[in-house]
C-alpha atoms as a PDB file:
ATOM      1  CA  UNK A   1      12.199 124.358  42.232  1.00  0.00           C
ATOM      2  CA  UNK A   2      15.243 126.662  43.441  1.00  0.00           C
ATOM      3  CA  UNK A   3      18.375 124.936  44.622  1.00  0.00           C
ATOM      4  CA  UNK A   4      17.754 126.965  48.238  1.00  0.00           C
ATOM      5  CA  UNK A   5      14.126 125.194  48.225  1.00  0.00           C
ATOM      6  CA  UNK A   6      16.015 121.747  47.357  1.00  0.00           C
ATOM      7  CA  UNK A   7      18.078 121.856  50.272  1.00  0.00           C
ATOM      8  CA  UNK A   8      15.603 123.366  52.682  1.00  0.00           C
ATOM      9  CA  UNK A   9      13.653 120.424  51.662  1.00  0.00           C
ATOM     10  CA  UNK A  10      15.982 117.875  52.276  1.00  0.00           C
ATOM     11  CA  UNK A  11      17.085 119.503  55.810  1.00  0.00           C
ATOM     12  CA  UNK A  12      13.106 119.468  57.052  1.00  0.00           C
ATOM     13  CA  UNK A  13      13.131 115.429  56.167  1.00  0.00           C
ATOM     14  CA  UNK A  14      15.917 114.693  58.110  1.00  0.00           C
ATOM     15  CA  UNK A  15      15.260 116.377  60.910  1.00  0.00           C
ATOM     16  CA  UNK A  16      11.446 115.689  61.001  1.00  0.00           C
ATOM     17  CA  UNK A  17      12.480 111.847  60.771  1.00  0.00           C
ATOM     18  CA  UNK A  18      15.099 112.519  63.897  1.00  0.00           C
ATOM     19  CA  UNK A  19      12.296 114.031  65.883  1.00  0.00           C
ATOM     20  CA  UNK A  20      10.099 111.441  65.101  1.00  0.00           C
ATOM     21  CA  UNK A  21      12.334 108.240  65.729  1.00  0.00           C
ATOM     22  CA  UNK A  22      13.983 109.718  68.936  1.00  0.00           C
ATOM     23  CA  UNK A  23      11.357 111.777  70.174  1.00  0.00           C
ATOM     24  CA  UNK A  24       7.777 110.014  69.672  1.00  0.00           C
ATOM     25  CA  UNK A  25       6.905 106.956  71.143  1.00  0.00           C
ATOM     26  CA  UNK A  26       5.119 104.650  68.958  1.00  0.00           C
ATOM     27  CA  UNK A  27       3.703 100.838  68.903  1.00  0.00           C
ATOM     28  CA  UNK A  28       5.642  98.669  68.021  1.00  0.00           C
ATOM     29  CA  UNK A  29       6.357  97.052  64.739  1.00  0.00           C
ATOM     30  CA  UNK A  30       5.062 100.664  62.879  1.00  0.00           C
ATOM     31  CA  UNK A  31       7.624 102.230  60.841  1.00  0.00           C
ATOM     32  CA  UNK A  32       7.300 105.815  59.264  1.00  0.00           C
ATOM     33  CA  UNK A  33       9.279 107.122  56.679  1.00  0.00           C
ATOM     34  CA  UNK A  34       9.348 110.273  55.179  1.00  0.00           C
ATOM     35  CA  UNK A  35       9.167 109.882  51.324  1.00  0.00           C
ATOM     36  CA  UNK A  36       8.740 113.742  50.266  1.00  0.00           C
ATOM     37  CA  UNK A  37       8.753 116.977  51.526  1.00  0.00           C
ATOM     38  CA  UNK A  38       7.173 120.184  49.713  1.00  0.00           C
ATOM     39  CA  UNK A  39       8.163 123.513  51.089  1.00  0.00           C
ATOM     40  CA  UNK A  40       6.053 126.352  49.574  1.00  0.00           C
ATOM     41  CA  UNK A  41       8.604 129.178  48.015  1.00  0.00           C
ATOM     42  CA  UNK A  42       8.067 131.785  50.412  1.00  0.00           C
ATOM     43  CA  UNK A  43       8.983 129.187  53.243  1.00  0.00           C
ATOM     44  CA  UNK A  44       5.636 129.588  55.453  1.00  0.00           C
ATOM     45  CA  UNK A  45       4.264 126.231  54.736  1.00  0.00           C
ATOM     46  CA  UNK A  46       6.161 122.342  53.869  1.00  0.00           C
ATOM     47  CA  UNK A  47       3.564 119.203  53.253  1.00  0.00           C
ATOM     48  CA  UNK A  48       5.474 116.101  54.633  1.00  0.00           C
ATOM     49  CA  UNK A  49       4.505 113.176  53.041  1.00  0.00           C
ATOM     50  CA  UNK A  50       4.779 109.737  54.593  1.00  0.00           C
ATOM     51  CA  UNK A  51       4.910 106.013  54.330  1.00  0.00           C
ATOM     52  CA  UNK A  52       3.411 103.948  56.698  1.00  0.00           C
ATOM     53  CA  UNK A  53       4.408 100.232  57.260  1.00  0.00           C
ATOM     54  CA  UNK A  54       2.135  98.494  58.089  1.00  0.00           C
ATOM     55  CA  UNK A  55      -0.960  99.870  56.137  1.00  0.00           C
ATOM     56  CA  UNK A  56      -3.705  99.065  58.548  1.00  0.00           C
ATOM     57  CA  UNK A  57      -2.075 101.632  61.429  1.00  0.00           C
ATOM     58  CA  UNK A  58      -2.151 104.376  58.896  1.00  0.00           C
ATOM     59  CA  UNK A  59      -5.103 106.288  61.645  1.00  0.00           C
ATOM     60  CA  UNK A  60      -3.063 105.561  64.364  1.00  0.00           C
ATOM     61  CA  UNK A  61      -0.358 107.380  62.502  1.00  0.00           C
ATOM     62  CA  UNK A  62      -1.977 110.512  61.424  1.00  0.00           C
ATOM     63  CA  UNK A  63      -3.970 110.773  64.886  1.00  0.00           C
ATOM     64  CA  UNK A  64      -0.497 110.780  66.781  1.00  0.00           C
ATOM     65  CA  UNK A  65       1.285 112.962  64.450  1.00  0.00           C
ATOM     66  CA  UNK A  66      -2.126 115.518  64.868  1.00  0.00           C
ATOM     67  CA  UNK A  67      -1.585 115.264  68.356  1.00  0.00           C
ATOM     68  CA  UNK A  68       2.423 116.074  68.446  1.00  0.00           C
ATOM     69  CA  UNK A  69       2.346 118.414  65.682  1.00  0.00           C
ATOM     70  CA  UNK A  70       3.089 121.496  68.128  1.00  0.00           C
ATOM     71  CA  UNK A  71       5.764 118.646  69.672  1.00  0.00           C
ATOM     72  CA  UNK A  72       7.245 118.038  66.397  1.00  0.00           C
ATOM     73  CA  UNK A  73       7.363 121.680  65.221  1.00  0.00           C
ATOM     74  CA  UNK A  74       8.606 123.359  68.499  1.00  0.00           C
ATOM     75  CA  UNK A  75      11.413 120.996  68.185  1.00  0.00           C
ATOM     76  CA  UNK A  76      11.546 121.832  64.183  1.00  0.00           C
ATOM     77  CA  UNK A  77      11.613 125.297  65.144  1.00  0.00           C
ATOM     78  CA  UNK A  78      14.733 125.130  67.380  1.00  0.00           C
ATOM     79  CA  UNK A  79      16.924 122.794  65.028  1.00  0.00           C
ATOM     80  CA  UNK A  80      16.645 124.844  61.703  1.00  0.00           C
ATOM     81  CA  UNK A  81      18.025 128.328  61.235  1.00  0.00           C
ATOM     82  CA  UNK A  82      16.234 130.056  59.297  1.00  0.00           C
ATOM     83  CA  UNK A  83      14.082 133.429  59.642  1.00  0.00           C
ATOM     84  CA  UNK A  84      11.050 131.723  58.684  1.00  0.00           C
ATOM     85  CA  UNK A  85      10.251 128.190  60.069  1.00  0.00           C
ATOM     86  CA  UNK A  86       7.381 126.540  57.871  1.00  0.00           C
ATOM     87  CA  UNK A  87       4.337 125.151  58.961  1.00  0.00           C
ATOM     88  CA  UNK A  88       4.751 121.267  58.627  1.00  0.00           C
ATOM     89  CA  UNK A  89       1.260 119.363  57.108  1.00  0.00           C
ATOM     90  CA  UNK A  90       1.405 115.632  57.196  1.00  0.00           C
ATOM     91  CA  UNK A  91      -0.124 113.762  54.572  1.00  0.00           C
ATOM     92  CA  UNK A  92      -0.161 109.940  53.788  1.00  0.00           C
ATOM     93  CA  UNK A  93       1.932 109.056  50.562  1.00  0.00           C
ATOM     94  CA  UNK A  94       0.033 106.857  48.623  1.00  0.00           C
ATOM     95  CA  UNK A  95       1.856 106.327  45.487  1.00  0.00           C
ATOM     96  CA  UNK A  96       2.957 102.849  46.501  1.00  0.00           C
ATOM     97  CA  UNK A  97      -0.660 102.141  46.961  1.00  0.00           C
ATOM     98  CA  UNK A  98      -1.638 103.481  43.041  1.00  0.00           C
ATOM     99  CA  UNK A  99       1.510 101.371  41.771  1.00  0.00           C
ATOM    100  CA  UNK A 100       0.022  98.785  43.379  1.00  0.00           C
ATOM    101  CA  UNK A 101      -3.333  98.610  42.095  1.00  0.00           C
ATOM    102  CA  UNK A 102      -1.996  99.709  38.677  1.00  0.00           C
ATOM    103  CA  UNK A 103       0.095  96.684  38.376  1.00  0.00           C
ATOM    104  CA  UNK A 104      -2.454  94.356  39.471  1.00  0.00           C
ATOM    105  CA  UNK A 105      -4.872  96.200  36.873  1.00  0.00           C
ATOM    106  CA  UNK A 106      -2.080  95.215  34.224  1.00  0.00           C
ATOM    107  CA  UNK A 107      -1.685  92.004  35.599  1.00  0.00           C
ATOM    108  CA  UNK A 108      -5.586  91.340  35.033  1.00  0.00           C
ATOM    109  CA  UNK A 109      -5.672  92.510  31.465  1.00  0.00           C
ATOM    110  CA  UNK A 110      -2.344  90.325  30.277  1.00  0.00           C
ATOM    111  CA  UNK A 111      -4.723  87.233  31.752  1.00  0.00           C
ATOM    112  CA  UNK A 112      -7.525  88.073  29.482  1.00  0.00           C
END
């Protein structure tokens, strides 16, 4: 990945998590936090990933982020400077979920 990609990267999380802390209104007791971002090399595209706390309002989540998405980039739009603005995609982060279940897996197999 190219240093320029790096820092794009890093600029979209920050200022995705702004717009969503400030600017969405959410239940609460459900925290979000950005754990990735992936910006495609030609800049047209980034896949946010996410963690959601708790677990169990991970559809409430991704139905209100569906819903704002034109919110969340309009605003994305105006805060970056750059020719091309990407397309955001949100997708749920699960590798806390496979560590998880891997260490319980491990756990199960030092018992037997």
């Amino acid at each position: 990945m190219s240093h320029r990609i790096s820092k794009i990267n890093e600029l979209i999380k920050q200022q995705v998590a702004e717009i969503i802390t400030r600017e969405l209104s959410l239940k609460p007791g459900v925290f979000i936090t950005i754990s990735k971002v992936d910006t495609s090399r030609d800049l047209r595209y980034t896949h946010i990933f996410i963690s959601i706390f708790p677990e169990k309002e991970t559809n409430y989540i991704l139905e209100t982020l569906r819903k704002e998405i034109y919110f969340i980039q309009g605003k994305l739009n105006k805060k970056l400077f750059l020719k091309i603005v990407p397309k955001i995609e949100f997708s749920v982060d699960t590798t806390e979920l496979n560590a998880d279940n891997i260490e319980k897996i491990l756990n199960d197999i030092k018992k037997d």
